[in-house]
PDB file of N, CA and C in Angstrom:
ATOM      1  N   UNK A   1       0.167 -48.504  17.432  1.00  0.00           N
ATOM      2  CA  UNK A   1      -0.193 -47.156  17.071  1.00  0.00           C
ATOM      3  C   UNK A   1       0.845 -46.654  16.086  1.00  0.00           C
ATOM      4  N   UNK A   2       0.264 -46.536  14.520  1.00  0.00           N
ATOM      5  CA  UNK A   2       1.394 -45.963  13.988  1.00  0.00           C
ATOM      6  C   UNK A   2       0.687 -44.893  13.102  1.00  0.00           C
ATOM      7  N   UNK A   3       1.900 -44.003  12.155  1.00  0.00           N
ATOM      8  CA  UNK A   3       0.711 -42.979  11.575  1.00  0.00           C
ATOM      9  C   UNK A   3       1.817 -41.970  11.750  1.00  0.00           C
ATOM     10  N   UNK A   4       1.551 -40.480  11.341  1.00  0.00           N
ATOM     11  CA  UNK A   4       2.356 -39.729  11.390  1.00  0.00           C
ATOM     12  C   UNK A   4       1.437 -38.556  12.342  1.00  0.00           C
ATOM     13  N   UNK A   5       2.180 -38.299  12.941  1.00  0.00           N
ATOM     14  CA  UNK A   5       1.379 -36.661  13.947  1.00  0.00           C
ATOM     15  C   UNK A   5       1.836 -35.569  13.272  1.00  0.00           C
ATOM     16  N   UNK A   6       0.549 -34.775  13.465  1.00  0.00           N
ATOM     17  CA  UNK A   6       0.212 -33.606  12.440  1.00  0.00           C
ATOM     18  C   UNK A   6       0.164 -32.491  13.651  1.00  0.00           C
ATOM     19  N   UNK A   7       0.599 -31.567  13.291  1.00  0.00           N
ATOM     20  CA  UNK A   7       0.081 -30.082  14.631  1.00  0.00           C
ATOM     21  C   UNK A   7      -0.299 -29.163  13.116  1.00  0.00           C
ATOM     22  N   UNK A   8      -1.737 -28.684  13.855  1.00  0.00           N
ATOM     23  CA  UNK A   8      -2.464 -27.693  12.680  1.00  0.00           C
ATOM     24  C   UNK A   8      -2.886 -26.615  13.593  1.00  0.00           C
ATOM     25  N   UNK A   9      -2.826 -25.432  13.772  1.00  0.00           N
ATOM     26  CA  UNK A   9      -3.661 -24.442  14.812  1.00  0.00           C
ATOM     27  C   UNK A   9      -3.529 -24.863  16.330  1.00  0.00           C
ATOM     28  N   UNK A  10      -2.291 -25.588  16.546  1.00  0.00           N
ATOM     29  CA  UNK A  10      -2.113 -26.248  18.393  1.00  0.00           C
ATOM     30  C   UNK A  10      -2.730 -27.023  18.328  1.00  0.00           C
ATOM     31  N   UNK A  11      -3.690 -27.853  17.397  1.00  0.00           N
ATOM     32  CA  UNK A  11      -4.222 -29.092  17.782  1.00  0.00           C
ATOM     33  C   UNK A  11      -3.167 -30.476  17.070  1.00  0.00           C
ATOM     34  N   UNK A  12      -2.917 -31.201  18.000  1.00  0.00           N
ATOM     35  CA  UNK A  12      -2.124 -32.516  17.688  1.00  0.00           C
ATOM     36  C   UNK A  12      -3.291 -33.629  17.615  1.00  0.00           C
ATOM     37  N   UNK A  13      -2.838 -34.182  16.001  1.00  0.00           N
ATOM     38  CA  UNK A  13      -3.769 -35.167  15.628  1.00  0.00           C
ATOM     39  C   UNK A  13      -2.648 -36.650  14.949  1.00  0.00           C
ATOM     40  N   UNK A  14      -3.125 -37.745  15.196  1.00  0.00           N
ATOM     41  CA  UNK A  14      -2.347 -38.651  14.951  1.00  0.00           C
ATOM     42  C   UNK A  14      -3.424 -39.044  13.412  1.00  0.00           C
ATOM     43  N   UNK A  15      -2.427 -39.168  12.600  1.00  0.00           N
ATOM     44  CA  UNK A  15      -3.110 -39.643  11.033  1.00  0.00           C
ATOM     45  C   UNK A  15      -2.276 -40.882  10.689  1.00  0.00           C
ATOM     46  N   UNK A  16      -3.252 -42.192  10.286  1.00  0.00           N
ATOM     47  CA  UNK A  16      -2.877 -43.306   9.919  1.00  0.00           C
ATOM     48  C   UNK A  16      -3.206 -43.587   8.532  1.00  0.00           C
ATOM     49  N   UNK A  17      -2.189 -43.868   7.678  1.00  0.00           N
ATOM     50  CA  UNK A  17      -2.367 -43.759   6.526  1.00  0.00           C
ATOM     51  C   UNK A  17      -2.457 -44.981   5.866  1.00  0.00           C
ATOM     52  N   UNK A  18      -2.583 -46.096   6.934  1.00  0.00           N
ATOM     53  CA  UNK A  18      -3.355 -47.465   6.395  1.00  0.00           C
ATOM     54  C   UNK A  18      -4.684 -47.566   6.421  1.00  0.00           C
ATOM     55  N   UNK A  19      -5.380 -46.639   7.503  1.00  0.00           N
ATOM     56  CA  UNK A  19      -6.470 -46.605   7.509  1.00  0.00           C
ATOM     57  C   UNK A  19      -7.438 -45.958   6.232  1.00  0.00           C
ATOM     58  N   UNK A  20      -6.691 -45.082   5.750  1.00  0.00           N
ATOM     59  CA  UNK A  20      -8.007 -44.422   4.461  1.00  0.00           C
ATOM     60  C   UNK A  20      -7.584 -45.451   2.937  1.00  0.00           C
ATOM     61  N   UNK A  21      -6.118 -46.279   2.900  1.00  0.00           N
ATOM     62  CA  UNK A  21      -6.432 -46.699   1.991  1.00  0.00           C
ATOM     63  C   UNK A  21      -6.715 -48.280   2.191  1.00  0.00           C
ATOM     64  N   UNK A  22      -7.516 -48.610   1.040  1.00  0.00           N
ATOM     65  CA  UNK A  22      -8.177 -50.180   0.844  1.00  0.00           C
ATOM     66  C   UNK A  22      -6.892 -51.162   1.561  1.00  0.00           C
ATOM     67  N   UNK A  23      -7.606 -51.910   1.871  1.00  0.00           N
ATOM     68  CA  UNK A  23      -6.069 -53.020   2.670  1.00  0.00           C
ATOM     69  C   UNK A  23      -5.640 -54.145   1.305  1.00  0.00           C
ATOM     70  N   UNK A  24      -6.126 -53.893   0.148  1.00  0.00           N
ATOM     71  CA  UNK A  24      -5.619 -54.836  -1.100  1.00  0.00           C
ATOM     72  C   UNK A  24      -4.048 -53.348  -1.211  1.00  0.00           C
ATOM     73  N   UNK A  25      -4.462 -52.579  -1.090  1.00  0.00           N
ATOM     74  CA  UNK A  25      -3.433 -51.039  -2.036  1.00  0.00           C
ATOM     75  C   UNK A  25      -1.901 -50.775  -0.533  1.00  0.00           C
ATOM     76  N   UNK A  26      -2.377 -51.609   0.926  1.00  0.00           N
ATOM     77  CA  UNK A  26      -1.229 -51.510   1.713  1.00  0.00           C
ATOM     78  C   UNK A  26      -0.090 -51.977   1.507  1.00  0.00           C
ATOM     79  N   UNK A  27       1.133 -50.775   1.557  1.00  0.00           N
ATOM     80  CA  UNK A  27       2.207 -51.368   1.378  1.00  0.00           C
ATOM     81  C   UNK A  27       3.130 -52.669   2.330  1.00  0.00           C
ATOM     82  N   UNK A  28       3.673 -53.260   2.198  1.00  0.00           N
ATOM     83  CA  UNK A  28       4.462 -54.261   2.790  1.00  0.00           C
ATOM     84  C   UNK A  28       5.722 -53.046   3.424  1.00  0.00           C
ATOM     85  N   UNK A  29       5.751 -53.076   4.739  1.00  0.00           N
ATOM     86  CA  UNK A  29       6.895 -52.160   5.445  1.00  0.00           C
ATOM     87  C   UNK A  29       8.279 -52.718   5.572  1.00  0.00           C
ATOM     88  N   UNK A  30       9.301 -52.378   5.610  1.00  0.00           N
ATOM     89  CA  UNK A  30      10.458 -53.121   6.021  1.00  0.00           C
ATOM     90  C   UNK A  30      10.695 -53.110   7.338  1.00  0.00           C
ATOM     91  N   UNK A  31      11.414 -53.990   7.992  1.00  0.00           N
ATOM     92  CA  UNK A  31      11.742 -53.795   9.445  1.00  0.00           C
ATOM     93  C   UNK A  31      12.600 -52.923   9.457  1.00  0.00           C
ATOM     94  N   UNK A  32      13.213 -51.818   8.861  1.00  0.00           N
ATOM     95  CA  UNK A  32      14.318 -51.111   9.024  1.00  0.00           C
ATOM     96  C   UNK A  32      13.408 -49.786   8.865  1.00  0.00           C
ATOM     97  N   UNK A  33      12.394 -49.652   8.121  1.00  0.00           N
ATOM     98  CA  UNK A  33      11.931 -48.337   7.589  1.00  0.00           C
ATOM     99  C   UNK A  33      10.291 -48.200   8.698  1.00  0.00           C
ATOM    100  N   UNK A  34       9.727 -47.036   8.092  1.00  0.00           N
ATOM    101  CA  UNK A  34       8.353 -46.889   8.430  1.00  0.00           C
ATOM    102  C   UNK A  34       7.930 -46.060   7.196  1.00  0.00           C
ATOM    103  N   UNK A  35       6.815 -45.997   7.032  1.00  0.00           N
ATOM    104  CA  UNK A  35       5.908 -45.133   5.524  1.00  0.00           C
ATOM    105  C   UNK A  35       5.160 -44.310   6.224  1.00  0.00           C
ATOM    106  N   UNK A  36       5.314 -43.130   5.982  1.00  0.00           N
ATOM    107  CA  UNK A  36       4.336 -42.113   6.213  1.00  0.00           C
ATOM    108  C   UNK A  36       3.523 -41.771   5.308  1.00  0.00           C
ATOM    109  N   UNK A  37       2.327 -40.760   5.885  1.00  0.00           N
ATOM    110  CA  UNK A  37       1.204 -40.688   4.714  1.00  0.00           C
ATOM    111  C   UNK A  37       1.472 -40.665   2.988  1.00  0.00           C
ATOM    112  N   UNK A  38       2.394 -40.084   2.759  1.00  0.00           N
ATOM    113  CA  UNK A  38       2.810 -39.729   1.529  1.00  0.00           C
ATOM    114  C   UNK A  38       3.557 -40.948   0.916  1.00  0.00           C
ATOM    115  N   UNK A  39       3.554 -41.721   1.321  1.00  0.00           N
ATOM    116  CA  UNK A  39       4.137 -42.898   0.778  1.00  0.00           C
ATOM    117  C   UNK A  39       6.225 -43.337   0.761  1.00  0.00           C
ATOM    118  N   UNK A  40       6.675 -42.154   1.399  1.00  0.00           N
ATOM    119  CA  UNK A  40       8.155 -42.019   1.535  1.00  0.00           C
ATOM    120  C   UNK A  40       8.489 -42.724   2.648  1.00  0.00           C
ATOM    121  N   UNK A  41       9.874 -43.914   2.314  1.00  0.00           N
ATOM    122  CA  UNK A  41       9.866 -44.396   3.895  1.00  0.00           C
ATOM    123  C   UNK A  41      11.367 -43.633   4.744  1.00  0.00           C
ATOM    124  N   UNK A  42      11.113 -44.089   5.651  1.00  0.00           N
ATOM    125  CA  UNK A  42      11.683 -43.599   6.621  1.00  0.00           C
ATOM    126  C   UNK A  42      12.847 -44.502   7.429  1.00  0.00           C
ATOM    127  N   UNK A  43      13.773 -43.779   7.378  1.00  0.00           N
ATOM    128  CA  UNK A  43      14.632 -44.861   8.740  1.00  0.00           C
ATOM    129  C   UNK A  43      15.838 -43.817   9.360  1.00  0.00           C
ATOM    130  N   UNK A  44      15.854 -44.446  10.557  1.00  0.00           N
ATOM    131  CA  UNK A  44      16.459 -44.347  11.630  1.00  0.00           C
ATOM    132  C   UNK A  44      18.078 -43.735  11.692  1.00  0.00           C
ATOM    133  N   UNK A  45      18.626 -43.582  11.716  1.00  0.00           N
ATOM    134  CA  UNK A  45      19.882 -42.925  11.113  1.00  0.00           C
ATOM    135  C   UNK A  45      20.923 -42.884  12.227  1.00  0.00           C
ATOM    136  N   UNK A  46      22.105 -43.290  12.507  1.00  0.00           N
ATOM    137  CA  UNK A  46      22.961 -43.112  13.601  1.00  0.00           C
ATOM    138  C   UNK A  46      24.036 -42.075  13.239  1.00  0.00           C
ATOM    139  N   UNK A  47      23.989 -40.436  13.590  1.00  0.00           N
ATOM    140  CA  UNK A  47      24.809 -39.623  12.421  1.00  0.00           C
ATOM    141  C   UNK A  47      25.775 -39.996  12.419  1.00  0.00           C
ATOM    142  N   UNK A  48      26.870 -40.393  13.988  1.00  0.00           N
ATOM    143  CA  UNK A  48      28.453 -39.914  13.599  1.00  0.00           C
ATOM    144  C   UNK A  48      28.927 -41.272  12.874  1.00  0.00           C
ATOM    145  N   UNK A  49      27.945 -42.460  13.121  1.00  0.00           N
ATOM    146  CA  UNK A  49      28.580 -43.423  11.475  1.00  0.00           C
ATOM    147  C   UNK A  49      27.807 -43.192  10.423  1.00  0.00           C
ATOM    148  N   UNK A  50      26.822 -43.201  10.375  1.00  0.00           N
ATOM    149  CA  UNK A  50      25.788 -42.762   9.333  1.00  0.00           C
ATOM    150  C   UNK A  50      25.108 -44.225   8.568  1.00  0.00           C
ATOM    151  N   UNK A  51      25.412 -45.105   9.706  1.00  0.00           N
ATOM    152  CA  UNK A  51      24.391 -46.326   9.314  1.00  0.00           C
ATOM    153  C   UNK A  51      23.136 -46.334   9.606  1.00  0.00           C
ATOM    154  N   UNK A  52      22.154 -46.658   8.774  1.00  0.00           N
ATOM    155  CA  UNK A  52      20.489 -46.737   9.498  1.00  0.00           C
ATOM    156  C   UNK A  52      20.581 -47.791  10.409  1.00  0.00           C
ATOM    157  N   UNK A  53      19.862 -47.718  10.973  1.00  0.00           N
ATOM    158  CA  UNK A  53      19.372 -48.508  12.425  1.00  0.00           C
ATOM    159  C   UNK A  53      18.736 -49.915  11.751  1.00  0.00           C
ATOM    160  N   UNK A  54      19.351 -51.442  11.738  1.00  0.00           N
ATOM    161  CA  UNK A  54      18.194 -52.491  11.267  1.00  0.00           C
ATOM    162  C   UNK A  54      18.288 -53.293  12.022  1.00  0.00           C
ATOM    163  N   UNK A  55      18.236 -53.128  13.726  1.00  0.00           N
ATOM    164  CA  UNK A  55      18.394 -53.843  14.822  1.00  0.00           C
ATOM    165  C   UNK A  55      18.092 -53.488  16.030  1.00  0.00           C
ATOM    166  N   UNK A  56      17.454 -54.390  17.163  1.00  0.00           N
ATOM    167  CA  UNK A  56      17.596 -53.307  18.382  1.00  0.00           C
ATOM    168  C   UNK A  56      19.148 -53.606  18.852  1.00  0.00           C
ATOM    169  N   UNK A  57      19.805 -54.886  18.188  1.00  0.00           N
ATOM    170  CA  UNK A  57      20.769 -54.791  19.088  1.00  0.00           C
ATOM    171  C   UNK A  57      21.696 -54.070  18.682  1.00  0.00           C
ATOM    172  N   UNK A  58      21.425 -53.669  17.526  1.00  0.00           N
ATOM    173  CA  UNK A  58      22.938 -52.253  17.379  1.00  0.00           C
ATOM    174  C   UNK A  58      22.072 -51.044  17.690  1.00  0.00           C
ATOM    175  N   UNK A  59      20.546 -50.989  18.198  1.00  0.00           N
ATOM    176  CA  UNK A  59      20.287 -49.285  18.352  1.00  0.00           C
ATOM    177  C   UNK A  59      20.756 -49.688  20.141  1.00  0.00           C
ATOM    178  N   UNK A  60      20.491 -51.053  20.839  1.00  0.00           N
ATOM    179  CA  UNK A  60      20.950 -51.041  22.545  1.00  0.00           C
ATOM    180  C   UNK A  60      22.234 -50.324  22.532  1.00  0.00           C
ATOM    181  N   UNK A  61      23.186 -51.083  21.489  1.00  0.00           N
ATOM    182  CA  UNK A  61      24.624 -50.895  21.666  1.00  0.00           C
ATOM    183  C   UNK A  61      25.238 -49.866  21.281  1.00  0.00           C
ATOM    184  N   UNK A  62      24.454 -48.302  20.933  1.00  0.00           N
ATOM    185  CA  UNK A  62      24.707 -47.170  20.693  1.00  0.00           C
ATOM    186  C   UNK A  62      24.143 -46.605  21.898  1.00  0.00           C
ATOM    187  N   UNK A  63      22.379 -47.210  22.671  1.00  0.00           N
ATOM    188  CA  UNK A  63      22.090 -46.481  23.545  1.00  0.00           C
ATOM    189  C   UNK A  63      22.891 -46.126  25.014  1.00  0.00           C
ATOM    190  N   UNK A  64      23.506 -48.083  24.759  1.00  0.00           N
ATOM    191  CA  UNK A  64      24.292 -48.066  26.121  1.00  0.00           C
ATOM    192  C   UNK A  64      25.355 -47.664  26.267  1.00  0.00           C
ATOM    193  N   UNK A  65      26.171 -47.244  25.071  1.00  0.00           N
ATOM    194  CA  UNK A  65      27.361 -46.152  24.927  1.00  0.00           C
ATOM    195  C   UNK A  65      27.097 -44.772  25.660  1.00  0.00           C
ATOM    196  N   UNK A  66      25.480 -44.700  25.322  1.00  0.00           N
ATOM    197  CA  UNK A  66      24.947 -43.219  25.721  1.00  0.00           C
ATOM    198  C   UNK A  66      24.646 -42.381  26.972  1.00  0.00           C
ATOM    199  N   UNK A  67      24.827 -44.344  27.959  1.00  0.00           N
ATOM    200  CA  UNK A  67      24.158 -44.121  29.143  1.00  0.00           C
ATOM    201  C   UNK A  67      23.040 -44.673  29.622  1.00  0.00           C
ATOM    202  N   UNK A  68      22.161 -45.447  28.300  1.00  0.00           N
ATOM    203  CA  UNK A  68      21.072 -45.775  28.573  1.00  0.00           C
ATOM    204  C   UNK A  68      20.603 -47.272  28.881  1.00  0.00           C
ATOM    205  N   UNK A  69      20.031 -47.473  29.793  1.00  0.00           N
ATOM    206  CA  UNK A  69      20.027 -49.342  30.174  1.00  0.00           C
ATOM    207  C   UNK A  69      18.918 -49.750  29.865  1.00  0.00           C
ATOM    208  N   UNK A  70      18.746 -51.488  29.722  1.00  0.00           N
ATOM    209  CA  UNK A  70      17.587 -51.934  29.135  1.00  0.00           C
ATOM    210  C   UNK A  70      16.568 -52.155  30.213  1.00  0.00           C
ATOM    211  N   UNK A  71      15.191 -51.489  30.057  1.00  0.00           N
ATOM    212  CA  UNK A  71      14.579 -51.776  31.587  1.00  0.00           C
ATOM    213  C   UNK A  71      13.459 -52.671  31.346  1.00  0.00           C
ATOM    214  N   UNK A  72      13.465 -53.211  32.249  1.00  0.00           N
ATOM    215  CA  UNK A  72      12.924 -54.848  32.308  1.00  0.00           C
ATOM    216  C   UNK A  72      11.353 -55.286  33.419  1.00  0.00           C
ATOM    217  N   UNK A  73      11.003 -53.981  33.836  1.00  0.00           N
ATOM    218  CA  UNK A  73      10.302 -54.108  34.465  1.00  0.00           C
ATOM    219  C   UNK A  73       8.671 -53.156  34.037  1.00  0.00           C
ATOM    220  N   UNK A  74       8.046 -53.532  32.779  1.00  0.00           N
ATOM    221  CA  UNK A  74       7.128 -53.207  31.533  1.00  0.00           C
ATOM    222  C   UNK A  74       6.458 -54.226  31.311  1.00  0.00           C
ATOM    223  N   UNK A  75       5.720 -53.777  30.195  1.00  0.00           N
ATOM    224  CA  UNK A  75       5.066 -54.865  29.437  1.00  0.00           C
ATOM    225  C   UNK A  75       5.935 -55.450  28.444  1.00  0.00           C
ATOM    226  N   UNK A  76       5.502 -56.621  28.780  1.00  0.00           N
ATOM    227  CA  UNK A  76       6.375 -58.017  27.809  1.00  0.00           C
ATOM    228  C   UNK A  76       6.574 -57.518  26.435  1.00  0.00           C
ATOM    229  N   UNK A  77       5.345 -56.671  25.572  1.00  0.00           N
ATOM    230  CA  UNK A  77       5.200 -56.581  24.126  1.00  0.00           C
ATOM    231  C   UNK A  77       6.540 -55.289  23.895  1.00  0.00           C
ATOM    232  N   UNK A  78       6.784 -54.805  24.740  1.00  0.00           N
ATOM    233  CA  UNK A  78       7.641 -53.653  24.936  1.00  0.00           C
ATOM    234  C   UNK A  78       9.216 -54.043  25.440  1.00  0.00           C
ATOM    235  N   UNK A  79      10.126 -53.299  24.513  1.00  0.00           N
ATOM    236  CA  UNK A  79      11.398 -53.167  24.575  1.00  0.00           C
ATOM    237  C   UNK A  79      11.604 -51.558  25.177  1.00  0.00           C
ATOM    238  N   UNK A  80      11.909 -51.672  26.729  1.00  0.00           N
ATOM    239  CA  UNK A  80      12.315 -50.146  27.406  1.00  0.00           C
ATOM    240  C   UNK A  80      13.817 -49.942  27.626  1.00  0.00           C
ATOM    241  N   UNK A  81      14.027 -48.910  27.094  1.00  0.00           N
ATOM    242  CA  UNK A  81      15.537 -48.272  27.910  1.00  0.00           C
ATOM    243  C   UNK A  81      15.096 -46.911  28.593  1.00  0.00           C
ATOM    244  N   UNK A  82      16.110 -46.992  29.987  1.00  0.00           N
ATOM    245  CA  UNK A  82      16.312 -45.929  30.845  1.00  0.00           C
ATOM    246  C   UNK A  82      17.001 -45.477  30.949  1.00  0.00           C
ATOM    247  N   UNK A  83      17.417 -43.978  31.048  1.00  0.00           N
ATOM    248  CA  UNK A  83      18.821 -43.404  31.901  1.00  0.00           C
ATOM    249  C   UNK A  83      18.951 -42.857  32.984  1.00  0.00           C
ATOM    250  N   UNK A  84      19.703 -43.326  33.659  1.00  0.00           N
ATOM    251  CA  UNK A  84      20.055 -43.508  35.155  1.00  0.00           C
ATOM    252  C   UNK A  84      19.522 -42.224  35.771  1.00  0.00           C
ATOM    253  N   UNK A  85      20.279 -40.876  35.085  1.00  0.00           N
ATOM    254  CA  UNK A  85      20.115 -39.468  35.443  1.00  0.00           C
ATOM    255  C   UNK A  85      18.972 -38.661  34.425  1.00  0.00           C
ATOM    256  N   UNK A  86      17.640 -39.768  34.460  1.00  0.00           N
ATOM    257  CA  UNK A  86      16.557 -39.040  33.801  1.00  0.00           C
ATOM    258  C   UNK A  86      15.809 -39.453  34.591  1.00  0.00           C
ATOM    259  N   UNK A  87      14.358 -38.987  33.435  1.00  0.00           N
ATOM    260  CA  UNK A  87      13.369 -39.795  34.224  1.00  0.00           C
ATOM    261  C   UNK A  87      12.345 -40.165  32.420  1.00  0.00           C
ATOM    262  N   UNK A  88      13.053 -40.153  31.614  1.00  0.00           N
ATOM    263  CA  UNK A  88      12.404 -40.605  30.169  1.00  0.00           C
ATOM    264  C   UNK A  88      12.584 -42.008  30.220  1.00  0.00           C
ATOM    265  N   UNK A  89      12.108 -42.455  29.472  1.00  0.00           N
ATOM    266  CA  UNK A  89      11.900 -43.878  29.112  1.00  0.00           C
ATOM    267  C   UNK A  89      11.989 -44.176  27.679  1.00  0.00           C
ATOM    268  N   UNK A  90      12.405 -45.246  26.453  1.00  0.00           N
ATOM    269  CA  UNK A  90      11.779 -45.253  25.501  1.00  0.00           C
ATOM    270  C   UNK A  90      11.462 -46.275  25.252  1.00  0.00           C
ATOM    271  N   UNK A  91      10.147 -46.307  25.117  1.00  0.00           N
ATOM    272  CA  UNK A  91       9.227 -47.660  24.948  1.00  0.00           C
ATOM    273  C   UNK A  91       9.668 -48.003  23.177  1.00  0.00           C
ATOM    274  N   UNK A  92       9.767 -49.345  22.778  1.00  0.00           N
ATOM    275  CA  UNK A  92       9.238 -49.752  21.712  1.00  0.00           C
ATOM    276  C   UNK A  92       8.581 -50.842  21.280  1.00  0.00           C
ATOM    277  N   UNK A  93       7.812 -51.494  20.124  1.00  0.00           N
ATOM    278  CA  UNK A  93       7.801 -53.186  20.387  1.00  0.00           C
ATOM    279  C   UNK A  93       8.722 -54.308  20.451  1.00  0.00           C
ATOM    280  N   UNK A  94       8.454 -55.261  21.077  1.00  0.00           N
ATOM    281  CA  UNK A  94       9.215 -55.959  21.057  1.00  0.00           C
ATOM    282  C   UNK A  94       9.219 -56.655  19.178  1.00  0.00           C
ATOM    283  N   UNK A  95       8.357 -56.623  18.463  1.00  0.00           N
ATOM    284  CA  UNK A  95       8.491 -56.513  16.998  1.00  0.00           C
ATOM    285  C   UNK A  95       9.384 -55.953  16.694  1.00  0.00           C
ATOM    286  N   UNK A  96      10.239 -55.769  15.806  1.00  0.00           N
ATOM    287  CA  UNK A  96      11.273 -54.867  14.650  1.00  0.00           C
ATOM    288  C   UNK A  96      10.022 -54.321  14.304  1.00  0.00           C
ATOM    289  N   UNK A  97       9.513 -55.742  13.315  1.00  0.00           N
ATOM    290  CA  UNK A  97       8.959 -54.913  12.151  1.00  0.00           C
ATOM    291  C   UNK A  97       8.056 -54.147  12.395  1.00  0.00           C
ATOM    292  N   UNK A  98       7.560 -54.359  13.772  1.00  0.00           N
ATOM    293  CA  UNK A  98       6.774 -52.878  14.147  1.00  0.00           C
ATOM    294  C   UNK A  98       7.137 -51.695  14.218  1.00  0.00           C
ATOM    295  N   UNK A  99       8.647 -51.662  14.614  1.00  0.00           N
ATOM    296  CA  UNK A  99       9.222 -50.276  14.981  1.00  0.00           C
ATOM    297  C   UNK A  99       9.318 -49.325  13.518  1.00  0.00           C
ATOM    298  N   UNK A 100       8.105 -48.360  13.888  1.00  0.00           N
ATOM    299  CA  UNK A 100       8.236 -46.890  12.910  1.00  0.00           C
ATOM    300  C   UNK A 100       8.541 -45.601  13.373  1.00  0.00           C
ATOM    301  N   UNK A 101       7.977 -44.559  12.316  1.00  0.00           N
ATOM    302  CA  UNK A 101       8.487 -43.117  12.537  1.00  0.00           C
ATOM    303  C   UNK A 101       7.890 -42.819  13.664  1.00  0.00           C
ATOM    304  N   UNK A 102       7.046 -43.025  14.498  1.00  0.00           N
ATOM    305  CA  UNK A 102       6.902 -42.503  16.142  1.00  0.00           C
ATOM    306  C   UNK A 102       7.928 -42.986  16.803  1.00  0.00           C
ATOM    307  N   UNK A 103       8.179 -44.050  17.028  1.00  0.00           N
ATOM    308  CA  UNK A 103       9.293 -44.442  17.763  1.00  0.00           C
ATOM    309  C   UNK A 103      10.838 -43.760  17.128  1.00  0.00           C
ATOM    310  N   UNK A 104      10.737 -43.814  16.208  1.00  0.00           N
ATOM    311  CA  UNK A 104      12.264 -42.958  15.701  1.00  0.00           C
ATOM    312  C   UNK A 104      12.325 -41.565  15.993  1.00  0.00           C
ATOM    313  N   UNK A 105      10.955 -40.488  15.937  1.00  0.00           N
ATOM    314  CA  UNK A 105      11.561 -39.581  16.210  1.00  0.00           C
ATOM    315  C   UNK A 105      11.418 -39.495  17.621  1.00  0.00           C
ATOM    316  N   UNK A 106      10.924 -40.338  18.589  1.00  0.00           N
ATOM    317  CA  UNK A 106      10.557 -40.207  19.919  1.00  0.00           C
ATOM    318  C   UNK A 106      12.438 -40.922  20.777  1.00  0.00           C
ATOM    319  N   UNK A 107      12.874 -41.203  19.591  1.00  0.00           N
ATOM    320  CA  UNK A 107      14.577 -41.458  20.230  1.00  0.00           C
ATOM    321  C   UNK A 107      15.221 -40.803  19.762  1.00  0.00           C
ATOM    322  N   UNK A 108      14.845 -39.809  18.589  1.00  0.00           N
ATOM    323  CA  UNK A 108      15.493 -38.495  18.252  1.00  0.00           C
ATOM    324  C   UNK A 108      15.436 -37.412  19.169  1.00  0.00           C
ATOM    325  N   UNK A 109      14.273 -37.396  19.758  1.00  0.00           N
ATOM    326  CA  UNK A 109      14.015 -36.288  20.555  1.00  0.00           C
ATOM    327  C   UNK A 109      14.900 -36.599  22.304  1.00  0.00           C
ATOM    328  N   UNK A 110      14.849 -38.009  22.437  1.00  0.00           N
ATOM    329  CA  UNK A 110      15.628 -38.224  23.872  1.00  0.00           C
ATOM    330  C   UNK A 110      17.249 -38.316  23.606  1.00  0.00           C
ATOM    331  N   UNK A 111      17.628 -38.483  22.317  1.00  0.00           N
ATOM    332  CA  UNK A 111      19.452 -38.683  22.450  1.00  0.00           C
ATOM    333  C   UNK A 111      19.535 -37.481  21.261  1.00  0.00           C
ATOM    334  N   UNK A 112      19.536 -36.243  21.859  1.00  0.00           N
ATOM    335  CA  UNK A 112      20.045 -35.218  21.094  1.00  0.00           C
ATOM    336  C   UNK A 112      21.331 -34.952  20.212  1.00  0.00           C
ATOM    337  N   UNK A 113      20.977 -34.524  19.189  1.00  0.00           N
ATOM    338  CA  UNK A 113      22.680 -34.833  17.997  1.00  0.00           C
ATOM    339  C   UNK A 113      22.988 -36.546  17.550  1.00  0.00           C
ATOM    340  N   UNK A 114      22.478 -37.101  17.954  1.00  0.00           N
ATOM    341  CA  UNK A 114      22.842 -38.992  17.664  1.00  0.00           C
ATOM    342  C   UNK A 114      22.543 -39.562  16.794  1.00  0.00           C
ATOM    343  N   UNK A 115      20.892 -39.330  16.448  1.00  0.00           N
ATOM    344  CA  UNK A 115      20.324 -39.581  15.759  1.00  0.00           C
ATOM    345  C   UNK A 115      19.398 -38.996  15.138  1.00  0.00           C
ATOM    346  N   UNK A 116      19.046 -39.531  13.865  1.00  0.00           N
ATOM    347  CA  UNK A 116      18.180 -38.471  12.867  1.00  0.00           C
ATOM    348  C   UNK A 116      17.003 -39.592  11.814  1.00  0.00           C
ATOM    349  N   UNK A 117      15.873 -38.813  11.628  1.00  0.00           N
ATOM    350  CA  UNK A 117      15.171 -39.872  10.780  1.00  0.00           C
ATOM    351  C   UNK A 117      15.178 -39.408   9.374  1.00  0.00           C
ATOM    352  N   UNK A 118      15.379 -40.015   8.200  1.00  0.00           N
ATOM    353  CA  UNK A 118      15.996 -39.837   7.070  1.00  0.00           C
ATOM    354  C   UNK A 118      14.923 -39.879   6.142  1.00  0.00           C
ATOM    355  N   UNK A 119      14.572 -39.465   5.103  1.00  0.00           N
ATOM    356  CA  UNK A 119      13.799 -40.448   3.970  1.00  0.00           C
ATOM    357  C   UNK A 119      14.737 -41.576   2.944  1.00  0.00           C
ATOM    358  N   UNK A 120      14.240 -42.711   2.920  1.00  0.00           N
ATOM    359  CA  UNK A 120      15.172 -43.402   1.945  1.00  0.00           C
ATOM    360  C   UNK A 120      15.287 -43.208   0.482  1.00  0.00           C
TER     361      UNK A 120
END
């Protein structure tokens, strides 16, 4: 599931912007970035070094600084971390090159101040 979410009048709509164009005109994504409708990509951002994210094992090794452990009891296609004193989860694929702007801002929104999603 990728695409960018839109809120228009309280209604939340997910828009995929591979879908309206021809699959000869799709761009090739990087494993570090994601493309939103407008064609700008996106990546992952760790503020207080200010390296983008092009790994899970350096985004684990910031999460588990954070508190957060790798949870192992999911679906196989899925990479989960937990924190002990929550009850969030963050799912991603076990792909890189799958990982886009839903998943980035959905770990923006669980590690507050840490991280940020950028345009490149």
């Amino acid at each position: 599931m990728s695409g960018v979410w839109l809120f228009n009048s309280g209604v939340m709509k997910l828009e995929n912007p591979e879908e309206r164009q021809p699959s000869k005109d799709r761009r090739k994504k990087s494993s570090t970035m994601s493309c939103n409708k407008t064609g700008k990509m996106k990546e992952l951002v760790h503020i207080p070094t200010g390296q983008p994210v092009k790994s899970y094992l350096f985004l684990e090794q910031i999460l588990s600084g954070l508190g957060w452990e790798r949870y192992y009891g999911g679906d196989g296609d899925l990479v989960q971390f937990h924190k002990y004193d929550s009850i969030d989860l963050i799912s991603l694929p076990r792909d890189f090159t799958r990982f886009n702007s839903i998943h980035m801002y959905d770990i923006v929104v669980k590690t507050h101040n840490v991280f940020c999603v950028r345009d490149n």
